[in-house]
N, C-alpha and C. Protein backbone atom coordinates (compact mmCIF):
# COMPACT_ATOMS: atom_id res chain seq x y z
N UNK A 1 12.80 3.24 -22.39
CA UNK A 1 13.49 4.01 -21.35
C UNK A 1 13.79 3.12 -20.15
N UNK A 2 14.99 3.17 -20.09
CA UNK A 2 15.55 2.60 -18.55
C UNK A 2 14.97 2.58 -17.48
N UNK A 3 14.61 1.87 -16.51
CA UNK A 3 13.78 2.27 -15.28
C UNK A 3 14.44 1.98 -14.35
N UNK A 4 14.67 2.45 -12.98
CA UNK A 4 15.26 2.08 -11.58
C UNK A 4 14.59 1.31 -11.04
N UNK A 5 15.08 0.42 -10.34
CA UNK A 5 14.52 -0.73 -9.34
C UNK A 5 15.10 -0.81 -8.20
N UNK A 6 14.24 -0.91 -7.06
CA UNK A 6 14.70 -0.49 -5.45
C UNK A 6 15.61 -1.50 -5.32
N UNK A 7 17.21 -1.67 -4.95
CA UNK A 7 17.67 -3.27 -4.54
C UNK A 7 18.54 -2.70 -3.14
N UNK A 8 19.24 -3.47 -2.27
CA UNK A 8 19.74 -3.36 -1.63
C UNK A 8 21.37 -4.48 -1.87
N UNK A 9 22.35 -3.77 -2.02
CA UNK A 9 23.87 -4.63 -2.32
C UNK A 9 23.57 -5.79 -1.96
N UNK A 10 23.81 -5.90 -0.64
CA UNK A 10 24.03 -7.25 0.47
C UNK A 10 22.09 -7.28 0.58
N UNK A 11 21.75 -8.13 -0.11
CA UNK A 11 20.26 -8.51 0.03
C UNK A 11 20.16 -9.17 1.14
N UNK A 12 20.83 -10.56 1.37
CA UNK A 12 20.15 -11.26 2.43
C UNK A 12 20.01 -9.89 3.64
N UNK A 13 21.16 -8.43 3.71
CA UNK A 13 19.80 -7.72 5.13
C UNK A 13 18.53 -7.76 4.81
N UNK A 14 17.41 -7.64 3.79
CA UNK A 14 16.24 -7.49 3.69
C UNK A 14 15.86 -8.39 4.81
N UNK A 15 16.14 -9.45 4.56
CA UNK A 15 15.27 -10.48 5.20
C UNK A 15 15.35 -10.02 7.04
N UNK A 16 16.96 -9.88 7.04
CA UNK A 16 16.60 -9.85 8.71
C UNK A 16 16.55 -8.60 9.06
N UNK A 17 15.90 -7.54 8.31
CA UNK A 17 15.29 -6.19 8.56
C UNK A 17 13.84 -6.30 8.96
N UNK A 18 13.32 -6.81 7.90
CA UNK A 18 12.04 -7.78 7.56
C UNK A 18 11.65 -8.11 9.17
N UNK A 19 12.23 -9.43 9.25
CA UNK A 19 12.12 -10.57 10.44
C UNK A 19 12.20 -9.30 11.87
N UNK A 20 13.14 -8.35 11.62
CA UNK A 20 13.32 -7.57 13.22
C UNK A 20 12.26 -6.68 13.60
N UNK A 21 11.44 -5.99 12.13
CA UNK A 21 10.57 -5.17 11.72
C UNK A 21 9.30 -5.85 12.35
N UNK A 22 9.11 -7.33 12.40
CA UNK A 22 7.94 -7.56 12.97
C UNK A 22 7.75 -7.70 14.25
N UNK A 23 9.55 -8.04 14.95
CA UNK A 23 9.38 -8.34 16.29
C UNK A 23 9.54 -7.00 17.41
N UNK A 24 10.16 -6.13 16.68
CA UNK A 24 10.32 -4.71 17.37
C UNK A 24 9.10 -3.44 17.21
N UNK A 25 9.10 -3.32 18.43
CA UNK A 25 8.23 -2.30 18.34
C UNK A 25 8.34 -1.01 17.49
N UNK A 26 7.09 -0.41 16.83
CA UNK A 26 7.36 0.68 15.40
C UNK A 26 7.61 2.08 16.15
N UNK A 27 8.93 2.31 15.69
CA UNK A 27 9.81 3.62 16.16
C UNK A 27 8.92 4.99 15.69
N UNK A 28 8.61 6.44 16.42
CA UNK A 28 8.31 7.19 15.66
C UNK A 28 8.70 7.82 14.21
N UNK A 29 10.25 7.16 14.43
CA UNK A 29 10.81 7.50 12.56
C UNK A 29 11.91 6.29 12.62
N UNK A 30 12.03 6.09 11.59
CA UNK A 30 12.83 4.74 11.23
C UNK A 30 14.11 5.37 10.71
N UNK A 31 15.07 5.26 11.48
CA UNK A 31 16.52 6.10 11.45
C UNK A 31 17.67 5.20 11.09
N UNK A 32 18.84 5.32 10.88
CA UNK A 32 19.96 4.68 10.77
C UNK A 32 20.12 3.83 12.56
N UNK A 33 20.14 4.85 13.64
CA UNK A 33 20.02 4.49 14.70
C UNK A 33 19.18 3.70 15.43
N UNK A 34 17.95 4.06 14.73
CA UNK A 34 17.36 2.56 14.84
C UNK A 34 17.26 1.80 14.53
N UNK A 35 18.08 1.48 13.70
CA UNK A 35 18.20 0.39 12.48
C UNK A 35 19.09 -0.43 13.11
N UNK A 36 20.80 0.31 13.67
CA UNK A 36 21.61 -0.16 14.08
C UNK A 36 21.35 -0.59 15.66
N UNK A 37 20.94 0.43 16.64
CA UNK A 37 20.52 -0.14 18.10
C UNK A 37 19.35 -0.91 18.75
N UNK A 38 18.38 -0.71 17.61
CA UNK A 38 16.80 -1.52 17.70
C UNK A 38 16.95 -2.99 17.47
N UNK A 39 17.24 -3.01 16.06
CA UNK A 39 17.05 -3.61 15.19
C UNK A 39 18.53 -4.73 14.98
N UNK A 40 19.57 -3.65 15.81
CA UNK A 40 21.03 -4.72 15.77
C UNK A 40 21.34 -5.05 14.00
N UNK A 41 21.23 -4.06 13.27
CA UNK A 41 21.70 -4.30 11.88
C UNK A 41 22.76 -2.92 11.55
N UNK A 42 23.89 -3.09 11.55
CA UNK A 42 24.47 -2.51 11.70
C UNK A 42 25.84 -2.37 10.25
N UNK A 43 26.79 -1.65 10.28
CA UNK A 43 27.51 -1.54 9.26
C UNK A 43 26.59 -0.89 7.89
N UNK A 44 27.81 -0.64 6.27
CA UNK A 44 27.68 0.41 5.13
C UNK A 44 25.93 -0.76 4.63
N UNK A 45 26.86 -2.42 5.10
CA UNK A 45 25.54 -2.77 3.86
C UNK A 45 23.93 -2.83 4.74
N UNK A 46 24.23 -2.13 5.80
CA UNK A 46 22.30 -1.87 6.43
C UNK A 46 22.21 -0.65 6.32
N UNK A 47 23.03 0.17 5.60
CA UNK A 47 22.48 1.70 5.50
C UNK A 47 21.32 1.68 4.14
N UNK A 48 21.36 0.09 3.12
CA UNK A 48 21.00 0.75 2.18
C UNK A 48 18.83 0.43 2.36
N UNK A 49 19.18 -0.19 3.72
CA UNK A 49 17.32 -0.84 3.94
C UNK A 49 16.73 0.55 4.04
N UNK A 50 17.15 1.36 4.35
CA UNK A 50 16.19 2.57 4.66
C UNK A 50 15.82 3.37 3.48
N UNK A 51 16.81 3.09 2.15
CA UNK A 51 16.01 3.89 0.96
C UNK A 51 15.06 2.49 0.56
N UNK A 52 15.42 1.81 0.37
CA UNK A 52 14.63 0.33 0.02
C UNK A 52 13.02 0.63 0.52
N UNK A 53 12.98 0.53 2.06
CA UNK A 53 11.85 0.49 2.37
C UNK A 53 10.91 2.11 2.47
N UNK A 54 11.38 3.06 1.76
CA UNK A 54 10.58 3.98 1.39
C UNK A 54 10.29 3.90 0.33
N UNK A 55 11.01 2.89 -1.05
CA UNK A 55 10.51 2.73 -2.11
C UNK A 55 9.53 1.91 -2.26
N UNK A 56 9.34 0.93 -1.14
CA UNK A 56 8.39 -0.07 -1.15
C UNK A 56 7.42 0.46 -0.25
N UNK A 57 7.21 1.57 0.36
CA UNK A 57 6.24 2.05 0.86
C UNK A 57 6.13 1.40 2.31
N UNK A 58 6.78 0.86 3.06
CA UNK A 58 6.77 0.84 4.22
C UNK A 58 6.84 1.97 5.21
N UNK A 59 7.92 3.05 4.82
CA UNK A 59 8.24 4.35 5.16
C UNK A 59 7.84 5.32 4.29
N UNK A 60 7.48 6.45 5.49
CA UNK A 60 7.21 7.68 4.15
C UNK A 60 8.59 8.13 4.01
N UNK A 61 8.47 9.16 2.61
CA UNK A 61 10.18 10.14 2.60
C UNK A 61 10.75 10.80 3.84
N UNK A 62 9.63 10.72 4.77
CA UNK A 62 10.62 11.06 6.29
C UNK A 62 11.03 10.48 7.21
N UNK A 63 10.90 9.00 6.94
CA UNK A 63 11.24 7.48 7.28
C UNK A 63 9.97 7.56 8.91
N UNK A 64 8.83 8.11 8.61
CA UNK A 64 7.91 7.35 9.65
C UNK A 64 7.00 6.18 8.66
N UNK A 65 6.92 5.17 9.98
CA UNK A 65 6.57 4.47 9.34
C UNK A 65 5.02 4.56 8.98
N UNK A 66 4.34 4.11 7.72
CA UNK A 66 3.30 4.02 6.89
C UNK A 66 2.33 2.63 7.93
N UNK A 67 0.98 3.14 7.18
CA UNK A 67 0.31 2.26 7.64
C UNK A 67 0.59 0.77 7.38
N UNK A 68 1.35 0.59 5.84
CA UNK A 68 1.45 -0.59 5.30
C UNK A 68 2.56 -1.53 6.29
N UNK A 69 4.09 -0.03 6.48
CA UNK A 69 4.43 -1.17 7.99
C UNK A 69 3.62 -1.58 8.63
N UNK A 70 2.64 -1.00 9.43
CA UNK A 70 2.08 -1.56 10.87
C UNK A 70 1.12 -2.81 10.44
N UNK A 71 0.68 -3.12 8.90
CA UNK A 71 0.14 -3.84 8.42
C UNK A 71 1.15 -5.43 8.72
N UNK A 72 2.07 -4.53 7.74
CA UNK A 72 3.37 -5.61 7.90
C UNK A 72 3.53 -6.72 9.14
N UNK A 73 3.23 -5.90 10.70
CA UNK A 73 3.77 -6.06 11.51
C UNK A 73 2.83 -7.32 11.97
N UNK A 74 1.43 -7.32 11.49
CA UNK A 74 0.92 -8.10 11.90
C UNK A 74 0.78 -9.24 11.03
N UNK A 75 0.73 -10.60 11.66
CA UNK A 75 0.64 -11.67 11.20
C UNK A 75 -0.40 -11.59 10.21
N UNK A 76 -1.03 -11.42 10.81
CA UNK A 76 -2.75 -11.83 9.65
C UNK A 76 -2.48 -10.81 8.78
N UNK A 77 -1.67 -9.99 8.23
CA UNK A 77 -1.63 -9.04 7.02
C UNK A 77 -0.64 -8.93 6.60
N UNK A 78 1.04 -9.70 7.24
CA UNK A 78 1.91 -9.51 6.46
C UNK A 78 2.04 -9.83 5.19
N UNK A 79 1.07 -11.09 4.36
CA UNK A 79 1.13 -11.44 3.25
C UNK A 79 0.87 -10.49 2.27
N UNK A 80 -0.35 -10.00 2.61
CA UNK A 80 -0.71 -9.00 2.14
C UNK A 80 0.21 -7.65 1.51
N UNK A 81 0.13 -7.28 3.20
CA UNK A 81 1.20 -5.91 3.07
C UNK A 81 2.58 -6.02 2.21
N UNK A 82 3.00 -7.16 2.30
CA UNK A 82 4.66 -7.16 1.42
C UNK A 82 4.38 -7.88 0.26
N UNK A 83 3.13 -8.04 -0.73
CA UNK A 83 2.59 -8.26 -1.73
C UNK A 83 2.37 -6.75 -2.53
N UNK A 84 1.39 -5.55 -1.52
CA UNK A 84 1.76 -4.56 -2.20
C UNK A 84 2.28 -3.18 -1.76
N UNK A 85 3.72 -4.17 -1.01
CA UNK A 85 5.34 -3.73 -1.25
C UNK A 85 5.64 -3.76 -2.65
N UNK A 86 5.49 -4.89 -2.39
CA UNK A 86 6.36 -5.74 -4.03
C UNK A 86 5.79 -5.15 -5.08
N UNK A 87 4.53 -4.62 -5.72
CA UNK A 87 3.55 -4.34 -6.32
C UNK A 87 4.43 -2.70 -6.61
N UNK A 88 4.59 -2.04 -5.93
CA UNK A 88 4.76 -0.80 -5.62
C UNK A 88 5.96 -0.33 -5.92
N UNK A 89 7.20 -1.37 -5.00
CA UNK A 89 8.46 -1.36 -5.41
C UNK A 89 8.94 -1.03 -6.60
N UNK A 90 8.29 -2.47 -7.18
CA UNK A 90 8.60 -3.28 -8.71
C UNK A 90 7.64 -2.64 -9.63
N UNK A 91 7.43 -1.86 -9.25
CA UNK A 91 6.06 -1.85 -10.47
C UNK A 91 6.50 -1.50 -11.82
N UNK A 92 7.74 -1.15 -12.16
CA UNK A 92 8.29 -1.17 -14.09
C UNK A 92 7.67 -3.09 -14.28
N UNK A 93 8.00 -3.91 -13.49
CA UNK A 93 8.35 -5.13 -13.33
C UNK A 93 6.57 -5.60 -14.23
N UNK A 94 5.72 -5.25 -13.10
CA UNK A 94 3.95 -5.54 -12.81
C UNK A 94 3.96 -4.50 -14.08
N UNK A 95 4.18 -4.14 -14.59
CA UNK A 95 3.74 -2.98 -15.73
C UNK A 95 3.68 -3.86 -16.90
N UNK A 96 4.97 -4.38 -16.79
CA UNK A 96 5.57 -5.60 -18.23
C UNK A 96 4.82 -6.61 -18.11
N UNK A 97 4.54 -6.77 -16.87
CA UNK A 97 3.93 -8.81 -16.47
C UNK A 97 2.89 -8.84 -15.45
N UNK A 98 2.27 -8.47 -15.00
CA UNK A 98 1.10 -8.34 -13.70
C UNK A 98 1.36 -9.60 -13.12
N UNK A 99 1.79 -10.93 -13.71
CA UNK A 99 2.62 -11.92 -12.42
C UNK A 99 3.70 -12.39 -12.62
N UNK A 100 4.45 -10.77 -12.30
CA UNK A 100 6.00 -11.12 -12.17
C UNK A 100 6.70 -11.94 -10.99
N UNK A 101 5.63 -11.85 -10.05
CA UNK A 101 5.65 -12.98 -8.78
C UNK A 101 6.01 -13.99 -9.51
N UNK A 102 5.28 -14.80 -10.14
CA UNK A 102 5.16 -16.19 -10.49
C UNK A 102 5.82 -16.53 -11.69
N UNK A 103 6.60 -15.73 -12.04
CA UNK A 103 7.89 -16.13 -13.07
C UNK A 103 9.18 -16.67 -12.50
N UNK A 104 9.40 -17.74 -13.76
CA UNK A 104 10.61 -18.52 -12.93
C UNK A 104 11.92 -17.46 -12.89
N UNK A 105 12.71 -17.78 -12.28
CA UNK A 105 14.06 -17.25 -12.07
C UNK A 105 14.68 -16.83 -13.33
N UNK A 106 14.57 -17.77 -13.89
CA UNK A 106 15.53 -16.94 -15.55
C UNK A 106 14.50 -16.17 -16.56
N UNK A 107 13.22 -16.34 -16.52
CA UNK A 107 12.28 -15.39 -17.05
C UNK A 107 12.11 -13.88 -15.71
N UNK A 108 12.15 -13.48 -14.64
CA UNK A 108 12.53 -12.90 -13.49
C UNK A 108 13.87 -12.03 -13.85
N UNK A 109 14.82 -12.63 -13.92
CA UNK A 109 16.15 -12.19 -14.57
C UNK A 109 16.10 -11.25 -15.82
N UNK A 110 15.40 -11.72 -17.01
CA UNK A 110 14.95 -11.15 -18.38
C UNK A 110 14.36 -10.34 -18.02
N UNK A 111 13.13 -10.36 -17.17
CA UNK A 111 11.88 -8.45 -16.79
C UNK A 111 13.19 -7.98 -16.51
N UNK A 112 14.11 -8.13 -15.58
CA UNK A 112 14.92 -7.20 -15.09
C UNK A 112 15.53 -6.62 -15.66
N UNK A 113 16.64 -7.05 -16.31
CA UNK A 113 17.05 -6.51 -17.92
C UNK A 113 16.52 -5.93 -18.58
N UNK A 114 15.24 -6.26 -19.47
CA UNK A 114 14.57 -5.89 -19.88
C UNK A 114 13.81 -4.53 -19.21
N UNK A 115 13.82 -3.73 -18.43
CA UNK A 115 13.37 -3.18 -17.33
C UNK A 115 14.35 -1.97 -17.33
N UNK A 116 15.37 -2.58 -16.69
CA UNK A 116 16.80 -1.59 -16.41
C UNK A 116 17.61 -1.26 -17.28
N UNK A 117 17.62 -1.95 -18.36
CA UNK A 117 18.43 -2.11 -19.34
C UNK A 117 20.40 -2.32 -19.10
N UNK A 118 20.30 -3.01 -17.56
CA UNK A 118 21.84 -3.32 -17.67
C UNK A 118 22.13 -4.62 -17.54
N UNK A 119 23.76 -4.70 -17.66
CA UNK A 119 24.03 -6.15 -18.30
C UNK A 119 23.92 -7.10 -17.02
N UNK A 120 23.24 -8.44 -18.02
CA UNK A 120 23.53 -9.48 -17.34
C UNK A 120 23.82 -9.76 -16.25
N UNK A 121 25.39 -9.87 -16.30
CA UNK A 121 26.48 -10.32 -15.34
C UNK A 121 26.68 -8.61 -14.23
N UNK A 122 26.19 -7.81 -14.40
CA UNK A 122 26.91 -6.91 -13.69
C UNK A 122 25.66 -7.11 -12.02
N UNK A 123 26.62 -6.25 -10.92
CA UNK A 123 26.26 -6.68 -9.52
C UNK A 123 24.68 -5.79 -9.05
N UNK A 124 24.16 -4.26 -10.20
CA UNK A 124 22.96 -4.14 -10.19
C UNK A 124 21.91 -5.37 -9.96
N UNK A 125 21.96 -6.21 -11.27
CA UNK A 125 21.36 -7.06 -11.84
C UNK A 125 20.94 -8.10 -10.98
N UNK A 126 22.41 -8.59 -9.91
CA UNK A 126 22.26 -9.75 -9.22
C UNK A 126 21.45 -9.26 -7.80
N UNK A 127 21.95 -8.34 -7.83
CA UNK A 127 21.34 -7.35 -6.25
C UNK A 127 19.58 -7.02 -6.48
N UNK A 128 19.18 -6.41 -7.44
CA UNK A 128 17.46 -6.10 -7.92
C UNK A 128 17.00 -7.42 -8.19
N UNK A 129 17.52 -8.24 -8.51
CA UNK A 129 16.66 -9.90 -8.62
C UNK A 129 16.90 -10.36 -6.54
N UNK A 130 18.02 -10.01 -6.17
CA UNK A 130 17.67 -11.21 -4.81
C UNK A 130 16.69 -10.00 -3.52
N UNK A 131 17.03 -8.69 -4.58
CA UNK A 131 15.83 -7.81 -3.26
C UNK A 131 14.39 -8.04 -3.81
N UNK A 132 14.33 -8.73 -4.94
CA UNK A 132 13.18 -9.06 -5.05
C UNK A 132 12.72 -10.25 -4.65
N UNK A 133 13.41 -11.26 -4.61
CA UNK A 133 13.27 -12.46 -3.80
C UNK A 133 13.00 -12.26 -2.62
N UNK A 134 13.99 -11.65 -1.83
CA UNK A 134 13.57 -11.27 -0.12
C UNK A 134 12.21 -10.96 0.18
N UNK A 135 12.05 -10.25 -0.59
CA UNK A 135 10.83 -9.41 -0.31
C UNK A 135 9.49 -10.29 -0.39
N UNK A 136 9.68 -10.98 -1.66
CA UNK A 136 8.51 -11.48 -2.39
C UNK A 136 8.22 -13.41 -1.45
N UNK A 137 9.35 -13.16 -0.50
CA UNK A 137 9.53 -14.89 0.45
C UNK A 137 8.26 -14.54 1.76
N UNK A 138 8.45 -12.60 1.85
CA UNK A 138 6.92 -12.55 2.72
C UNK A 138 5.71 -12.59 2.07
N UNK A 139 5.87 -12.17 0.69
CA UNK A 139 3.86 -12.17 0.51
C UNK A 139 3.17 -13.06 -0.21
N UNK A 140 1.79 -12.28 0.20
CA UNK A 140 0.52 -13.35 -0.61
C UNK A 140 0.12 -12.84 -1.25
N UNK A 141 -0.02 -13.45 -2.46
CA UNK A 141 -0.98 -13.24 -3.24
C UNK A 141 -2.27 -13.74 -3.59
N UNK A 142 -3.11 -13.10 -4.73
CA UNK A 142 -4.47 -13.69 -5.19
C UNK A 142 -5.16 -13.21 -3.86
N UNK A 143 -6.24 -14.13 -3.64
CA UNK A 143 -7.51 -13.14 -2.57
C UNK A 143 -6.80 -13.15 -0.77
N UNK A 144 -5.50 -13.43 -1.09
CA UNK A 144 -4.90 -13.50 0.54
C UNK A 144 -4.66 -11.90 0.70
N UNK A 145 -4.30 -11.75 -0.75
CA UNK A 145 -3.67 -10.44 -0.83
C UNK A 145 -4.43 -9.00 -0.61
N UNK A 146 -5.61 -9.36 -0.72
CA UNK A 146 -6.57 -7.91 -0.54
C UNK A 146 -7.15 -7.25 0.57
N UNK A 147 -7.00 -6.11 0.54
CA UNK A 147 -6.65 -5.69 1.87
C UNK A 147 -7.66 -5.34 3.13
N UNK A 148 -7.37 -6.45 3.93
CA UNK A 148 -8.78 -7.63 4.52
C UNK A 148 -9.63 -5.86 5.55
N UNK A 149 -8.60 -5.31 5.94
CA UNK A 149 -9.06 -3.78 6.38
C UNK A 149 -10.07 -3.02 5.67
N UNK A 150 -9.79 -2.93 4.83
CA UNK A 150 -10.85 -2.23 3.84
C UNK A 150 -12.22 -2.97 3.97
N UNK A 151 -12.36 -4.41 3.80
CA UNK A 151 -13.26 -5.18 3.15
C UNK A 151 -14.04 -5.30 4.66
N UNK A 152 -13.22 -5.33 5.36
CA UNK A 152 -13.58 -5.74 6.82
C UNK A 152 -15.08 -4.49 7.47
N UNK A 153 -14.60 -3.04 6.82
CA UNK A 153 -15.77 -2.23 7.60
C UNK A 153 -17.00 -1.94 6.93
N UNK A 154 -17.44 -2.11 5.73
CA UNK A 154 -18.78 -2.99 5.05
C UNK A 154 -19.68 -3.68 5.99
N UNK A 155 -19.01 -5.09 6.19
CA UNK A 155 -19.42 -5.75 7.04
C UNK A 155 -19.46 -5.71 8.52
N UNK A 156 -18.84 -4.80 9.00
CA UNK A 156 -19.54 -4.32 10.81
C UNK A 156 -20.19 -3.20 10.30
N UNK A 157 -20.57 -2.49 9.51
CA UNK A 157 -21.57 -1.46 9.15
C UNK A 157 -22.72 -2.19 8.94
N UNK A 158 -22.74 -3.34 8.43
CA UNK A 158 -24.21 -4.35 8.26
C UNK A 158 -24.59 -4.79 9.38
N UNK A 159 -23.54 -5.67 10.15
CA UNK A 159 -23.56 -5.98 11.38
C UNK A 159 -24.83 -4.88 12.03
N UNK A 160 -23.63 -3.71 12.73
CA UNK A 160 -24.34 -3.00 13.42
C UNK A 160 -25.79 -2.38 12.97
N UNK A 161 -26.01 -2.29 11.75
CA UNK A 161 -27.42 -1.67 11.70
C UNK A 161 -28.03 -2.80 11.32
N UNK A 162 -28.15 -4.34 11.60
CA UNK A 162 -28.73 -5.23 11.73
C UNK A 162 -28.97 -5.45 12.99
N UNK A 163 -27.78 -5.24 14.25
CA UNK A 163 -28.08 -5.31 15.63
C UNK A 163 -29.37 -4.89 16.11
N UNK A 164 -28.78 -3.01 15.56
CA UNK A 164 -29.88 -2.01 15.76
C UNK A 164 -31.11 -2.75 15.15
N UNK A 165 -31.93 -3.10 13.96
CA UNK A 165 -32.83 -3.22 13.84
C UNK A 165 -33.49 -4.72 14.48
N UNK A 166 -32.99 -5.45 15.25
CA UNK A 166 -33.00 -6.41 15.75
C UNK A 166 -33.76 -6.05 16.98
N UNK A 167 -32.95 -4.96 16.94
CA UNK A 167 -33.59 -4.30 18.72
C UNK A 167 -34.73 -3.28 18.39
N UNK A 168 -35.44 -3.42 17.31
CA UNK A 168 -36.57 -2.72 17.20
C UNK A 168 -36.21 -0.90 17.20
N UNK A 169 -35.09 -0.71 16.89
CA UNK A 169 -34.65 0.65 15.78
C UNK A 169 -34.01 0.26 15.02
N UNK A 170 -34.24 1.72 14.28
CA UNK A 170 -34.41 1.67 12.84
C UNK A 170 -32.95 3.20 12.65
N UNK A 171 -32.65 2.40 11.77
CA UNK A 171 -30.98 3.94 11.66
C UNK A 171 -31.73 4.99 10.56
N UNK A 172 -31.96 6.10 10.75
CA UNK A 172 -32.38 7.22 9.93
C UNK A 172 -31.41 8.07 9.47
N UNK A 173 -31.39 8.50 8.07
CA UNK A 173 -30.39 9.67 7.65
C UNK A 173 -30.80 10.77 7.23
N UNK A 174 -30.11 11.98 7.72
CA UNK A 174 -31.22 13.25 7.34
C UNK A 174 -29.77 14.18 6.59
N UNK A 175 -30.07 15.10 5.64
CA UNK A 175 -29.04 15.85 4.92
C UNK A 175 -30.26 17.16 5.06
N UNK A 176 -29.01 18.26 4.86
CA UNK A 176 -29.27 19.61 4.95
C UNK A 176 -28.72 20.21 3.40
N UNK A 177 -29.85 20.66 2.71
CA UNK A 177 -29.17 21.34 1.35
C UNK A 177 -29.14 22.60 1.90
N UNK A 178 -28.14 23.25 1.31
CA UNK A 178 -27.87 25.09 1.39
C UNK A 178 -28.19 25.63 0.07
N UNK A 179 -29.04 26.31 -0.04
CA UNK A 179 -29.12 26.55 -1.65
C UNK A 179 -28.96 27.96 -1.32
N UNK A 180 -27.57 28.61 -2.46
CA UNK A 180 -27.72 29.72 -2.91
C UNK A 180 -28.48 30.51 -4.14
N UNK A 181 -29.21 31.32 -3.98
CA UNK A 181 -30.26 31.60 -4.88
C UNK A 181 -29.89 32.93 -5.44
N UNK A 182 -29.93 32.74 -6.63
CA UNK A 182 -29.85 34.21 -7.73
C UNK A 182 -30.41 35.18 -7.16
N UNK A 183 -29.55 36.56 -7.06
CA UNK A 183 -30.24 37.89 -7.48
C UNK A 183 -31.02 38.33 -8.15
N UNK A 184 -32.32 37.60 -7.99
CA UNK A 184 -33.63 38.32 -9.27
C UNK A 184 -34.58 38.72 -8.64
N UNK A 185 -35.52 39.04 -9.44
CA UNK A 185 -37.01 39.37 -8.48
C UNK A 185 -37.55 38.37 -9.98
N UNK A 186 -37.24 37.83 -10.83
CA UNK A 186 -38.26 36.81 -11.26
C UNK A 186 -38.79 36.06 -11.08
N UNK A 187 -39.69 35.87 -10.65
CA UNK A 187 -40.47 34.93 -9.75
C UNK A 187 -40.08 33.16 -10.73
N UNK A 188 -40.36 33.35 -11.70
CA UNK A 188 -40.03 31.94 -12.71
C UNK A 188 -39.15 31.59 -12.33
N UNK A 189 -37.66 32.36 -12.58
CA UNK A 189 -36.47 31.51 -11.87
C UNK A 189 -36.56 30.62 -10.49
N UNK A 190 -37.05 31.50 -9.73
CA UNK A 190 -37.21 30.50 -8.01
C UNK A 190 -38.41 29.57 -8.58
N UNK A 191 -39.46 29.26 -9.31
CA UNK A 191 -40.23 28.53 -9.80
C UNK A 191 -39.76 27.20 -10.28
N UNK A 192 -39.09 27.66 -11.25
CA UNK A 192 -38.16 26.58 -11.85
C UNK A 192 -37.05 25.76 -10.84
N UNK A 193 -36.36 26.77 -10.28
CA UNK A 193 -35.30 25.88 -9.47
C UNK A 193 -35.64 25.04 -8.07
N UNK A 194 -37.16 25.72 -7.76
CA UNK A 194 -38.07 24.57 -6.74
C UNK A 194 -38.59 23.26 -6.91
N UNK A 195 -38.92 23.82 -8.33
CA UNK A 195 -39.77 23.03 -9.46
C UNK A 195 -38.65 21.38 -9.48
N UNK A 196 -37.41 21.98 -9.56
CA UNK A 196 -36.24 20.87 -10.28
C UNK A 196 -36.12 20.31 -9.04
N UNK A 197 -35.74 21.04 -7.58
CA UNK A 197 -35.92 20.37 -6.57
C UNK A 197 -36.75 19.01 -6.32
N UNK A 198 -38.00 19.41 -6.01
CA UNK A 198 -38.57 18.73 -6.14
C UNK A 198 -38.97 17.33 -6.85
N UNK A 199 -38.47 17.39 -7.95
CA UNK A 199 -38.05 16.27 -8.85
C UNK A 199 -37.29 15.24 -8.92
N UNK A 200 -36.01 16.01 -8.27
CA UNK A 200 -35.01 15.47 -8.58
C UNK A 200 -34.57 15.11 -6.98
N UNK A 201 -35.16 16.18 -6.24
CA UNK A 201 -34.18 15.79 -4.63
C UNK A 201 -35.52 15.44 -3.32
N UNK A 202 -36.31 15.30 -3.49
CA UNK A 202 -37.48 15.32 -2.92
C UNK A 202 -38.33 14.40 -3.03
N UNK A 203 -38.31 13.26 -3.84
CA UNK A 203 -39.11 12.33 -4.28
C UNK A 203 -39.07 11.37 -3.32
């Protein structure tokens, strides 16, 4: 089965959508108008960045921007973030090859085909290979690529309750069970289900 792939006609806009995206401040919704008066990208072939970058997850379907823009925006995570753009975008692509990154140009060309199922020579073809280039000129991959946010609050959670115990406290956790209890007067049943308590949550 045929699959769609996000491209934009006139590719080289990616790049200086890209490039304006990091230097402009993030709009509450990412509009045609801001595309054209923000951003100074203007005319039919910058109308097509705004479906592009909801397929790549920069924008949600209501063109505000996603966390992965504001990721984008920053240096220390753009590699990242437009790695899984690309990931997301392309993914018929990563389905066929998990490093469709690192395929040369005429094996790149073949996923695509192979992928879309259209010809060769036609201007789909040439357009979904160079929006994948654009895209793929911002990111990193391998361990640049993982997403240093996540990994990052582990380690100030150790931090801090190492501080704390440094300073002679100690972090305590207390939970509250609610137990709803059967309609009986059998005394065994509440026996048993104390009984399991105890065993199992109480030790």
């Amino acid at each position: 089965m045929a699959e769609t792939l996000p491209y934009v006609p006139n590719y080289g806009v990616i790049t200086k959508a890209l490039q304006k995206i990091k230097s402009a401040a993030a709009p509450e919704r990412f509009t045609q108008d801001f595309l054209s008066t923000k951003l100074a990208l203007k005319g039919g072939s910058a109308r097509a960045v705004i479906p592009f970058l909801k397929r790549i997850g920069l924008l949600g379907t209501d063109g505000v921007p996603t966390d992965r823009y504001k990721k984008f925006r920053n240096d220390a995570n753009t590699g990242a973030a437009a790695a899984q753009a690309l990931k997301q975008g392309f993914k018929p692509l990563y389905d066929r090859n998990e490093y469709a990154h690192d395929l040369n140009d005429n094996d790149l060309k073949g996923l695509i085909l192979e992928a879309t199922g259209v010809e060769p020579d036609s201007g789909i073809a040439k357009a979904t290979f160079g929006s994948f280039k654009a895209l793929k000129a911002f990111a990193k991959f391998g361990e640049a690529a993982v997403d240093e946010a996540a990994e990052s609050e582990p380690q100030e959670e150790g931090k801090e309750q190492g501080e704390l115990e440094s300073a002679g406290l100690k972090l305590g956790l207390s939970y509250t069970i609610n137990l709803n209890l059967p309609a009986t007067s059998d005394i065994a049943v509440f026996n048993a289900i104390f009984k399991s308590l105890r065993e199992h949550l109480l030790r």
